[in-house]
N, C-alpha and C. Protein backbone atom coordinates (compact mmCIF):
# COMPACT_ATOMS: atom_id res chain seq x y z
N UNK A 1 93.99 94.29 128.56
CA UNK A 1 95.34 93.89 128.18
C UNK A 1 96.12 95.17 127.85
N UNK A 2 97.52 95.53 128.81
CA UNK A 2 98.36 96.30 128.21
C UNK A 2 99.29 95.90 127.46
N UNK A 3 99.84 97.14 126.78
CA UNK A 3 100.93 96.95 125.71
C UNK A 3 101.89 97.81 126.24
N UNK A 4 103.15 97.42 125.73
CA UNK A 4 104.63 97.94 125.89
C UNK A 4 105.49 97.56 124.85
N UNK A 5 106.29 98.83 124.65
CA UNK A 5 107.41 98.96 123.87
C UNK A 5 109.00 98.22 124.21
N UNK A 6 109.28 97.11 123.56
CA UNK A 6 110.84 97.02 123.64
C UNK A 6 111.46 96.69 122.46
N UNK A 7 112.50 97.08 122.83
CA UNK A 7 113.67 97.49 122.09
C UNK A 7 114.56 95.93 122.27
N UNK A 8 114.89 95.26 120.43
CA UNK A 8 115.54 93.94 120.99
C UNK A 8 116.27 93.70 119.73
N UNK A 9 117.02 92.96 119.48
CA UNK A 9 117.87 92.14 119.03
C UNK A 9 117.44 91.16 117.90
N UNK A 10 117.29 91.51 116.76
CA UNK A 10 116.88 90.40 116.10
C UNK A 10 117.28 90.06 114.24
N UNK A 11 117.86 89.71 113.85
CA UNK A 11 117.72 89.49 111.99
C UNK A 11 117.33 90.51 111.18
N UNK A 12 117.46 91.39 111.23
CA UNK A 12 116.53 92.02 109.60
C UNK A 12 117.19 92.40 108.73
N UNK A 13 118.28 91.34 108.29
CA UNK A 13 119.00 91.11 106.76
C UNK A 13 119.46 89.76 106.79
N UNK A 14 119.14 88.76 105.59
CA UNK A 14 119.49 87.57 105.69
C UNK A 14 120.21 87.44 104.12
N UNK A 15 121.24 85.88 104.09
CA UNK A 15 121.09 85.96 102.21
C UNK A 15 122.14 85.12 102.30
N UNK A 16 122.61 84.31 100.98
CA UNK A 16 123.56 83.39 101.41
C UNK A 16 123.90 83.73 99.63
N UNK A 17 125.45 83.20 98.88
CA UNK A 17 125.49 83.53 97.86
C UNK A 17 126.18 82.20 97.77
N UNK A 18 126.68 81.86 96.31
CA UNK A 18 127.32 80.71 96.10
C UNK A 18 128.65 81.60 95.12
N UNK A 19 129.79 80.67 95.13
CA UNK A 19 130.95 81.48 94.92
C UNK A 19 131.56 80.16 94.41
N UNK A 20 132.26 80.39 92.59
CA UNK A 20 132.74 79.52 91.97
C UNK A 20 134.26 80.36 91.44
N UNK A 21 135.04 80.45 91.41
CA UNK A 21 136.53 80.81 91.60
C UNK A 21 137.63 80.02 90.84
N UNK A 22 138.34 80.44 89.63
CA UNK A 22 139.17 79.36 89.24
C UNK A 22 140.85 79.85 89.53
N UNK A 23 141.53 79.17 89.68
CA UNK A 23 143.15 79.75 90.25
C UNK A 23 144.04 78.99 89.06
N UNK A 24 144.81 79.49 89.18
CA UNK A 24 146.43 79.01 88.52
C UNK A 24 147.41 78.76 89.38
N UNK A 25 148.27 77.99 89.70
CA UNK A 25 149.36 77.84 89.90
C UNK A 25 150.30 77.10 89.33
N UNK A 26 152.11 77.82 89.05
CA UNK A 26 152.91 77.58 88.86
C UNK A 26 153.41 76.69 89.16
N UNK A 27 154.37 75.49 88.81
CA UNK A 27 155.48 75.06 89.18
C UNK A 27 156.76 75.19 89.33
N UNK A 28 157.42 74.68 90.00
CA UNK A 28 158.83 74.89 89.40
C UNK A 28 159.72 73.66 88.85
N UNK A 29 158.86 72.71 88.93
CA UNK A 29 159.00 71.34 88.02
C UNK A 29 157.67 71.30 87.25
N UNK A 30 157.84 70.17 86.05
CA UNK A 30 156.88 70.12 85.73
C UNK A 30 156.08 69.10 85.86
N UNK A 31 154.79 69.27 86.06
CA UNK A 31 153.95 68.08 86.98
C UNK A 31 153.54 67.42 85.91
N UNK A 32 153.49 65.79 86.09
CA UNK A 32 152.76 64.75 85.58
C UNK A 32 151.50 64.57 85.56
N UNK A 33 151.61 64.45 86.98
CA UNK A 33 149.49 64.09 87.69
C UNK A 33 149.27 64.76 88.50
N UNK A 34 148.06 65.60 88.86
CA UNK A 34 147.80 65.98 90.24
C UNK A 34 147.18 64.46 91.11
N UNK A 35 147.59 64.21 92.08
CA UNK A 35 147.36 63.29 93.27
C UNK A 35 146.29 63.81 93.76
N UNK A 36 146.32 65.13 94.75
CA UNK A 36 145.35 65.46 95.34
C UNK A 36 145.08 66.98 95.73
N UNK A 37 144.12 67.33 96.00
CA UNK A 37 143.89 68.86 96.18
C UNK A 37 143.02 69.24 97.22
N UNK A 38 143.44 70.05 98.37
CA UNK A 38 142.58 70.44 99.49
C UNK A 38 142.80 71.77 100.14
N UNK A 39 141.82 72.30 100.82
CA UNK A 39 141.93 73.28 101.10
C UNK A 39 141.78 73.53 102.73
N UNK A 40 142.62 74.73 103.32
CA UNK A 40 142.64 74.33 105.11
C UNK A 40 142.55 75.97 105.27
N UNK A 41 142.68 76.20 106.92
CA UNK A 41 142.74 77.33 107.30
C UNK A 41 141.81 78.71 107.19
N UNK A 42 140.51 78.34 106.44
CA UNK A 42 139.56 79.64 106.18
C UNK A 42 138.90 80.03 107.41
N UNK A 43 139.86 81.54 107.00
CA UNK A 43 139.70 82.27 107.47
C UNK A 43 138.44 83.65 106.89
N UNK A 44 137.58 83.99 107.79
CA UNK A 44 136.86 85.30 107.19
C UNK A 44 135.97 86.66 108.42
N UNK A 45 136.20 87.52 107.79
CA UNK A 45 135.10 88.36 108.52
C UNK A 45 134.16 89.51 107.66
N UNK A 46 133.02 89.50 108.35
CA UNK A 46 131.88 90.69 107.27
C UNK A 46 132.16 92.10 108.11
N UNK A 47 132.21 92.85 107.52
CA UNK A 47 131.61 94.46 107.66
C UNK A 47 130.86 95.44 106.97
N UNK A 48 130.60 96.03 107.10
CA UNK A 48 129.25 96.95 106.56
C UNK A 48 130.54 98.06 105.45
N UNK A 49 129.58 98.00 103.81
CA UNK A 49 130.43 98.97 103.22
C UNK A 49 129.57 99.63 102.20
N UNK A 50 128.83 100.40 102.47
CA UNK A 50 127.57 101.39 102.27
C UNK A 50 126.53 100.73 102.71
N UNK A 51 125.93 100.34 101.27
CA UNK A 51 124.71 99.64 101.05
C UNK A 51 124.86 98.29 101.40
N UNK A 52 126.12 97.30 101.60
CA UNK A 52 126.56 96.04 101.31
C UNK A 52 127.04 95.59 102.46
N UNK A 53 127.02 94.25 102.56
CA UNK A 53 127.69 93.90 103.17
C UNK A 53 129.22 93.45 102.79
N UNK A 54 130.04 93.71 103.39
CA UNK A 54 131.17 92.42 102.61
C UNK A 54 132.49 91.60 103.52
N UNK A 55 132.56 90.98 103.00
CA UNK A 55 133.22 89.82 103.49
C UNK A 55 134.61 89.63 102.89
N UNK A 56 135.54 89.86 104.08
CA UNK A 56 136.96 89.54 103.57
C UNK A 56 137.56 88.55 104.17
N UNK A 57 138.40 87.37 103.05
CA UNK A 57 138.29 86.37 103.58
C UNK A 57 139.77 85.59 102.97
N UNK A 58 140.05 84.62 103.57
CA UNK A 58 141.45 83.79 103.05
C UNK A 58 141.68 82.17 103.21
N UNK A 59 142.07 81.34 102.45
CA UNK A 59 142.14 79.46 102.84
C UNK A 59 143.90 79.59 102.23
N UNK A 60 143.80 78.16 102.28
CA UNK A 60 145.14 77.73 101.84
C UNK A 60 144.45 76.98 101.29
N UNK A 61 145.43 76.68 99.79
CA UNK A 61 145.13 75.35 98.73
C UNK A 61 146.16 74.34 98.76
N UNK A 62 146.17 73.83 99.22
CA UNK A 62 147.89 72.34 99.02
C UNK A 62 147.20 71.50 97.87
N UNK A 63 148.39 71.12 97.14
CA UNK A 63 147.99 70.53 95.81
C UNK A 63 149.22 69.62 95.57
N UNK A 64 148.72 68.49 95.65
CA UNK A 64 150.20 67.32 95.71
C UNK A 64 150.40 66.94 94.11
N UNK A 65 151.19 66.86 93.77
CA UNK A 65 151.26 66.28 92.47
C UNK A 65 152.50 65.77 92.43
N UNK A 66 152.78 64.65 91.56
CA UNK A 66 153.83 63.91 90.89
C UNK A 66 154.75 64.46 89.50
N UNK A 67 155.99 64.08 89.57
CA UNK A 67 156.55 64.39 88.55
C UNK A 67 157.72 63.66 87.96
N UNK A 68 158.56 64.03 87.12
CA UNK A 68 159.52 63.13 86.30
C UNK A 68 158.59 61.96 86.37
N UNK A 69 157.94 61.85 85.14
CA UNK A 69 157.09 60.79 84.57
C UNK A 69 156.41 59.72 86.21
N UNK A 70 156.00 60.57 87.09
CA UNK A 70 154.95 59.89 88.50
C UNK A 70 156.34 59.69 89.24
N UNK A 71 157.18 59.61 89.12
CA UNK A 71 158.50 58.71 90.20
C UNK A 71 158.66 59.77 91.35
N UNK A 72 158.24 60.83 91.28
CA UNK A 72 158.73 61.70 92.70
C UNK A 72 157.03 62.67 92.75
N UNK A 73 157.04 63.21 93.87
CA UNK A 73 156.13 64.04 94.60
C UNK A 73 156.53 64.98 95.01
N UNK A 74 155.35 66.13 95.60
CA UNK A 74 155.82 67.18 95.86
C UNK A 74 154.71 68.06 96.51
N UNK A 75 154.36 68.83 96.91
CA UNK A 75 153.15 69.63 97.51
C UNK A 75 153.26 71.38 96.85
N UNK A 76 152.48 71.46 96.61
CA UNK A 76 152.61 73.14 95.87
C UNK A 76 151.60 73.78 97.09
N UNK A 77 151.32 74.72 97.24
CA UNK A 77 150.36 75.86 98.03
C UNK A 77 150.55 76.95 97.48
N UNK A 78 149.46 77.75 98.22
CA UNK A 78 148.66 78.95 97.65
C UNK A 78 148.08 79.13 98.63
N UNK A 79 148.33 80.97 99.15
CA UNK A 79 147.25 81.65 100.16
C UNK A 79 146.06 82.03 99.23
N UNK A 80 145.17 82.29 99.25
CA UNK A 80 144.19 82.93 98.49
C UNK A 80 143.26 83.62 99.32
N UNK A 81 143.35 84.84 98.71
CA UNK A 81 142.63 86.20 99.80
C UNK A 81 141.44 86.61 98.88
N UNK A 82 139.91 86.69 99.71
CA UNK A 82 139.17 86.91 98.73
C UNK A 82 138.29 88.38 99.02
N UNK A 83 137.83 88.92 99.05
CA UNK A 83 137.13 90.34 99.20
C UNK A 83 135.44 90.02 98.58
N UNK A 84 134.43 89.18 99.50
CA UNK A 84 133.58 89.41 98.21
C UNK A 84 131.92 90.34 99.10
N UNK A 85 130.97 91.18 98.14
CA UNK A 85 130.20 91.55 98.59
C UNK A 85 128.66 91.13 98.21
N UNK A 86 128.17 91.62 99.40
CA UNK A 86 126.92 91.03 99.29
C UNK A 86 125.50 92.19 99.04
N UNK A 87 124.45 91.89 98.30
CA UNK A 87 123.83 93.14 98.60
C UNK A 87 122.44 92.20 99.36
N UNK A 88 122.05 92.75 100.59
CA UNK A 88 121.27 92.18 101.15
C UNK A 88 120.05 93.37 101.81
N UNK A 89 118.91 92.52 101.65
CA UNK A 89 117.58 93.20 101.63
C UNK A 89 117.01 93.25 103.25
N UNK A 90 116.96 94.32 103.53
CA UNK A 90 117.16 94.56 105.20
C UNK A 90 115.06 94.55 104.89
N UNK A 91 114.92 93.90 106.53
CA UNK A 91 113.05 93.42 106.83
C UNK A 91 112.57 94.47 107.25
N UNK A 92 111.60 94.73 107.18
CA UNK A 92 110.41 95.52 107.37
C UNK A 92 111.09 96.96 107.86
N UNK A 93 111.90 97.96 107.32
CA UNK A 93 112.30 99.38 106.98
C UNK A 93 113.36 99.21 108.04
N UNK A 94 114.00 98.19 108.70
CA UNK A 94 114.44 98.23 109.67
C UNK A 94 115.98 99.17 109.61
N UNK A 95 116.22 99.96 110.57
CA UNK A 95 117.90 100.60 110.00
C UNK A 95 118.64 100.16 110.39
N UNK A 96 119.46 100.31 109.20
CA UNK A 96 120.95 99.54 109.12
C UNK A 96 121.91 100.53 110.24
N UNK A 97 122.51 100.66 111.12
CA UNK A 97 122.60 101.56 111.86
C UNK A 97 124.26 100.79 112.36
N UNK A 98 124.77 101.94 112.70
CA UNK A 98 126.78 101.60 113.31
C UNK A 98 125.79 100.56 114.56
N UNK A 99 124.97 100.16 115.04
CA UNK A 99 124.68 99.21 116.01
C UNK A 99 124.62 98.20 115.14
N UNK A 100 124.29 97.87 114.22
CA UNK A 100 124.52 96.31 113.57
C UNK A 100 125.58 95.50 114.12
N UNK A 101 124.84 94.20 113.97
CA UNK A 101 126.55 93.08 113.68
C UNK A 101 126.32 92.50 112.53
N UNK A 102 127.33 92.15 112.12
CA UNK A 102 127.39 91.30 111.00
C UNK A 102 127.65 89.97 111.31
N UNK A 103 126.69 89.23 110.82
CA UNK A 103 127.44 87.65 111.36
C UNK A 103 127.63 86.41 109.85
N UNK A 104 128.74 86.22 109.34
CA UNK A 104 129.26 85.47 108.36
C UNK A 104 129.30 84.21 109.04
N UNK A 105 129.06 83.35 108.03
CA UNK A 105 128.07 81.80 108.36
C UNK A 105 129.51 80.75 106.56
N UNK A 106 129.68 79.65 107.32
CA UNK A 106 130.12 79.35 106.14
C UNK A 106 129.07 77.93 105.65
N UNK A 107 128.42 78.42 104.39
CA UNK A 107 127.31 77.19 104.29
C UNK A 107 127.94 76.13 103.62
N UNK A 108 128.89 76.32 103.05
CA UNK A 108 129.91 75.28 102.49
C UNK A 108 130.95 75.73 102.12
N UNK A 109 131.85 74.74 103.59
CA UNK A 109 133.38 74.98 103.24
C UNK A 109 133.30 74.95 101.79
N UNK A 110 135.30 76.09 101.78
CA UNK A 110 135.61 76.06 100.13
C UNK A 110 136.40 74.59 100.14
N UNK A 111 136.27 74.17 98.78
CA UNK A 111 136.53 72.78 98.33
C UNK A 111 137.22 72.74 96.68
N UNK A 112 137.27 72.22 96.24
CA UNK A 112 138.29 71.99 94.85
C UNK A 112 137.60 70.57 94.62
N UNK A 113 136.95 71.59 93.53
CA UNK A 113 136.13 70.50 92.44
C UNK A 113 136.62 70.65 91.48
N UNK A 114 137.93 70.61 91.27
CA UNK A 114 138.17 70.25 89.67
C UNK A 114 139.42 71.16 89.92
N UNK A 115 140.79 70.20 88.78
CA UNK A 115 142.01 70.26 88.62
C UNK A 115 142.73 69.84 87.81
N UNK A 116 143.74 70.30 86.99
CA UNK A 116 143.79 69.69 85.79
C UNK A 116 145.27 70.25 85.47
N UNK A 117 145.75 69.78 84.44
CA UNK A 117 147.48 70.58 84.12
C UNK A 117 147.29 71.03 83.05
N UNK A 118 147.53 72.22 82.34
CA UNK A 118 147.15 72.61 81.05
C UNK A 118 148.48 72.73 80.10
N UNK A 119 148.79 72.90 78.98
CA UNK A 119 149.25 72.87 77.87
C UNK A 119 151.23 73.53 78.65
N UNK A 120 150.52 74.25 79.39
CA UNK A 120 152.19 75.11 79.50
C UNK A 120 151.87 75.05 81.14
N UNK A 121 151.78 73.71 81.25
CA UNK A 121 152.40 73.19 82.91
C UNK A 121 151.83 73.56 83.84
N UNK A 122 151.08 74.98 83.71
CA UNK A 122 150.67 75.51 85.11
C UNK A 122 148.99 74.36 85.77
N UNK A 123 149.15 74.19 86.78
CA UNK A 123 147.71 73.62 87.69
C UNK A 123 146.36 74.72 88.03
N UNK A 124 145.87 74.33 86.84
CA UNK A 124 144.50 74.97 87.16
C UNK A 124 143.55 74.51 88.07
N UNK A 125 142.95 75.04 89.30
CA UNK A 125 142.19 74.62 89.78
C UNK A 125 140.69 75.23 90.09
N UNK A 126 139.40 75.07 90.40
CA UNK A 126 138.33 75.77 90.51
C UNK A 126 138.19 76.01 92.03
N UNK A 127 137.96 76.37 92.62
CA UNK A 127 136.87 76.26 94.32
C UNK A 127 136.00 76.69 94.51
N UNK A 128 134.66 75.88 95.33
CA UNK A 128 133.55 76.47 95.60
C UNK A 128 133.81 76.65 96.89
N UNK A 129 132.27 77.72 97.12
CA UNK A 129 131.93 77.97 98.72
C UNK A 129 131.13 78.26 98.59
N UNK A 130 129.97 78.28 99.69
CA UNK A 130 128.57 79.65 99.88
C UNK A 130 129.14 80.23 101.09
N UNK A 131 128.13 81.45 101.41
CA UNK A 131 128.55 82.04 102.36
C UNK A 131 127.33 82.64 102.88
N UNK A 132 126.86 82.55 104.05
CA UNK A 132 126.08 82.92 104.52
C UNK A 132 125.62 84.10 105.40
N UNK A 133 125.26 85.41 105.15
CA UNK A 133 125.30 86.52 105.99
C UNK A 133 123.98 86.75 106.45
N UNK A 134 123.96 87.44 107.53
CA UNK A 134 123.09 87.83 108.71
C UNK A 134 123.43 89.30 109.30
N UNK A 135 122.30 90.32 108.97
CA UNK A 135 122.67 91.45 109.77
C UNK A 135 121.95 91.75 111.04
N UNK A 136 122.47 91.83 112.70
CA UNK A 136 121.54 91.61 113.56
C UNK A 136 121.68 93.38 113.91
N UNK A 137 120.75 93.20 114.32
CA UNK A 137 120.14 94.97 114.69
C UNK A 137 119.04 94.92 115.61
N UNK A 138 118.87 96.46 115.97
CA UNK A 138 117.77 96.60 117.22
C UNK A 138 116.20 96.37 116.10
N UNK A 139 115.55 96.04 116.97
CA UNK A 139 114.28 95.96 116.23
C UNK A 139 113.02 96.64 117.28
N UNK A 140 112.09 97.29 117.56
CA UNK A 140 111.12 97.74 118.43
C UNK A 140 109.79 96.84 117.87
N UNK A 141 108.99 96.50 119.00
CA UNK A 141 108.11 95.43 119.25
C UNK A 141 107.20 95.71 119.95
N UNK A 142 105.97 95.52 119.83
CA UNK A 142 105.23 95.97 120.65
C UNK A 142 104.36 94.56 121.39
N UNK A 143 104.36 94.20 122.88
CA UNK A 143 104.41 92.84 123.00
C UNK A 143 103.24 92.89 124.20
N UNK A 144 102.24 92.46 124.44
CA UNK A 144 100.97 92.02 125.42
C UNK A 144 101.33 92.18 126.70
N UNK A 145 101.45 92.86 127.85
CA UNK A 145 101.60 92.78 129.41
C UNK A 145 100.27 92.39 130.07
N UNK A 146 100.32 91.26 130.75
CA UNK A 146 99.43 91.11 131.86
C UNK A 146 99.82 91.96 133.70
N UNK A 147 98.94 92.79 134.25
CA UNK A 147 99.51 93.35 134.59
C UNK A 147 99.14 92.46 135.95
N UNK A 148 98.18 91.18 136.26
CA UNK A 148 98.39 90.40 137.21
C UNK A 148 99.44 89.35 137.04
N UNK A 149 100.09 89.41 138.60
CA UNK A 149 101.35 88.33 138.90
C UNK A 149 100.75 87.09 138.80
N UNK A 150 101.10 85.84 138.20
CA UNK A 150 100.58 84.50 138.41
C UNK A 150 100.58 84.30 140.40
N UNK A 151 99.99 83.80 140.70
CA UNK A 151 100.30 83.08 141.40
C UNK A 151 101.21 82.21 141.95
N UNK A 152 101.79 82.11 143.53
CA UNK A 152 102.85 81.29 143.29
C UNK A 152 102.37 79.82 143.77
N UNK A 153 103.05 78.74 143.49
CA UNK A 153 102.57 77.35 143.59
C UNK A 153 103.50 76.92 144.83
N UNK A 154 102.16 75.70 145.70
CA UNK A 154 103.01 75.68 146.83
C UNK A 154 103.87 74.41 146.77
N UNK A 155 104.98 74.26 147.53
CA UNK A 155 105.50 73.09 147.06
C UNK A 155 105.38 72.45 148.04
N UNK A 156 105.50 70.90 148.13
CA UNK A 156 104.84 70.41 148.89
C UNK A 156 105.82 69.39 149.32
N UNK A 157 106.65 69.25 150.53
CA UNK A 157 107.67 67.96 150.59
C UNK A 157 107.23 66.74 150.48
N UNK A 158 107.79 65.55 149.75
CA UNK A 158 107.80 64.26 149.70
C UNK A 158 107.65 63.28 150.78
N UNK A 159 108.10 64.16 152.38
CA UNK A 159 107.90 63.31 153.82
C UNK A 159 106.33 63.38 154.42
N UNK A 160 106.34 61.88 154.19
CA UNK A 160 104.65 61.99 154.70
C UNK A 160 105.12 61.96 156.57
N UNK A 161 103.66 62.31 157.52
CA UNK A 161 103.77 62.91 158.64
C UNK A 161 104.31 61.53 159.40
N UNK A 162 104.26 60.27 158.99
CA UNK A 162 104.51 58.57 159.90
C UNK A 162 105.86 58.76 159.99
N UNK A 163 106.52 59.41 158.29
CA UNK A 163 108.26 59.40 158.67
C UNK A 163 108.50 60.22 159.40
N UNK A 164 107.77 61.46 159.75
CA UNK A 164 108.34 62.62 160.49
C UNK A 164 108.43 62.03 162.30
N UNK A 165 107.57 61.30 162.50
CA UNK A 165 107.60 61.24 163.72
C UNK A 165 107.94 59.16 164.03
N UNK A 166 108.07 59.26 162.77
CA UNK A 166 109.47 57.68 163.26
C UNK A 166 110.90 58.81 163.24
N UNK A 167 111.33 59.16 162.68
CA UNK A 167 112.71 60.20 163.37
C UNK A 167 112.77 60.68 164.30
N UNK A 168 111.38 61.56 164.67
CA UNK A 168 111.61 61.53 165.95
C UNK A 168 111.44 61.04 166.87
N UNK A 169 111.17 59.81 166.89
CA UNK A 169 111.14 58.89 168.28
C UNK A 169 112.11 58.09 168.06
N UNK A 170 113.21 57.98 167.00
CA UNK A 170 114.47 57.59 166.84
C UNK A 170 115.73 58.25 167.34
N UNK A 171 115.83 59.24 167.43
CA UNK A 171 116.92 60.12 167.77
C UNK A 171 117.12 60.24 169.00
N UNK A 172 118.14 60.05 169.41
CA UNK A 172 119.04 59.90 170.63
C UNK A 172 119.25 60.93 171.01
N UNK A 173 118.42 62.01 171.58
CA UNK A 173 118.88 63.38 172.38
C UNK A 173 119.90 63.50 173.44
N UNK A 174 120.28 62.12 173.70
CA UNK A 174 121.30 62.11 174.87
C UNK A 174 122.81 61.56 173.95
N UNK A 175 122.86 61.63 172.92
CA UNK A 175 124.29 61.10 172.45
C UNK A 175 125.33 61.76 172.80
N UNK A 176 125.65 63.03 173.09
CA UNK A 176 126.64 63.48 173.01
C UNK A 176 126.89 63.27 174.95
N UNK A 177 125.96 63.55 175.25
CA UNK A 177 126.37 63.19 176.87
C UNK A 177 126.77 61.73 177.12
N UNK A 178 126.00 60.60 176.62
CA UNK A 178 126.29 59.22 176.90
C UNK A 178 127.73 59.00 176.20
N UNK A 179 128.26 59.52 175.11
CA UNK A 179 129.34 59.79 174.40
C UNK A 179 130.44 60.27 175.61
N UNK A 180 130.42 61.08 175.99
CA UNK A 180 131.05 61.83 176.77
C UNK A 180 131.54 60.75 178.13
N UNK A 181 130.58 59.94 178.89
CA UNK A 181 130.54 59.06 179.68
C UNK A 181 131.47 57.58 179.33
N UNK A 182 131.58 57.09 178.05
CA UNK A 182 132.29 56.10 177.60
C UNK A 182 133.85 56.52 177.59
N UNK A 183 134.02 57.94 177.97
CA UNK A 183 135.62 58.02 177.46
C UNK A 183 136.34 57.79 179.04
C-alpha cells in the first residue's frame, strides 16, 4: 500500500457564542403599550483580526406601539450595527494563514425577548442571537493509494438475441424505393 500527500480544504476552527444585547429607544410621543416588536434585514460578515475572529454585523428593530391612552399607533425603528469577536481554537496546529475563509453561520436569528416602557418614556428592549463561526483552511493529509486500476465492468444490453432478429426480419429494406413508386 502507497501513501500520498494532499493538500485540502477543511474546518480547523469551529465555535458558536450566544449574544444578549439591551437597546433604548426614544419617542417622540409618548407610548402607552408596546403592541409588537420584530426584527428584519440581518445583515453580517466575519474577518480575521489577529488572533480573532470577528464579525460585523446590522438588523432593523420595528417596534409598534400605541399612544394617547391606546387610541392611535405608530411604528418606531432602529438600525443597530454590531461589531462582535470571537476567540476560536484552531485543530491540530493547523495555520491560520491570509488563505483562510471565514464562514459566519446564524444559529439563531436576532429576536426581542423582552420590552417594556420605563419611567421617562423611552422603550427598552433586549435581543438575542448566536452566531456561529467556522474557519476553513488548507489542511495536508496523508491518504492510502492503491496503485491497481479496478477493473472495468461490462455492461450488458437488456435486448435478448429473439428481439434482435424479430427486427430484423421486420424491416422493410425496400421502403424508400416502394415509397418512391406510389407517387
Amino acid at each position: 500500500m502507497a501513501y500520498k500527500e494532499i493538500v485540502t480544504k477543511a474546518v480547523i476552527g469551529k465555535g458558536k457564542k450566544f449574544f444578549k444585547n439591551n437597546y433604548t429607544i426614544t419617542t417622540e410621543i409618548k407610548p402607552t403599550t408596546v403592541l409588537g416588536a420584530w426584527v428584519i434585514n440581518h445583515k453580517f460578515k466575519g474577518y480575521k483580526s489577529g488572533d480573532k475572529i470577528g464579525v460585523d454585523g446590522s438588523y432593523d428593530v420595528n417596534i409598534w406601539y400605541s399612544y394617547e391612552d391606546d387610541s392611535k399607533t405608530a411604528v418606531v425603528n432602529k438600525k443597530i450595527e454590531y461589531n462582535d469577536l470571537f476567540n476560536l481554537k484552531v485543530k491540530d496546529d493547523a495555520d491560520v494563514s491570509d488563505n483562510t475563509d471565514i464562514i459566519v453561520r446564524t444559529l439563531s436569528q436576532p429576536n426581542c425577548v423582552s420590552v417594556n416602557i420605563d419611567k421617562n418614556n423611552n422603550i427598552n428592549f433586549d435581543i438575542e442571537k448566536e452566531l456561529g463561526v467556522e474557519i476553513v483552511g488548507e489542511k495536508k493529509m496523508k491518504i492510502a493509494v492503491e496503485d491497481d486500476e479496478e477493473p472495468w465492468d461490462v455492461i450488458e444490453d437488456d435486448v435478448e438475441e429473439s428481439d434482435l432478429k424479430q427486427i430484423d426480419e421486420e424491416v422493410n429494406t425496400n421502403y424508400i424505393e416502394e415509397k418512391d413508386l406510389k407517387k
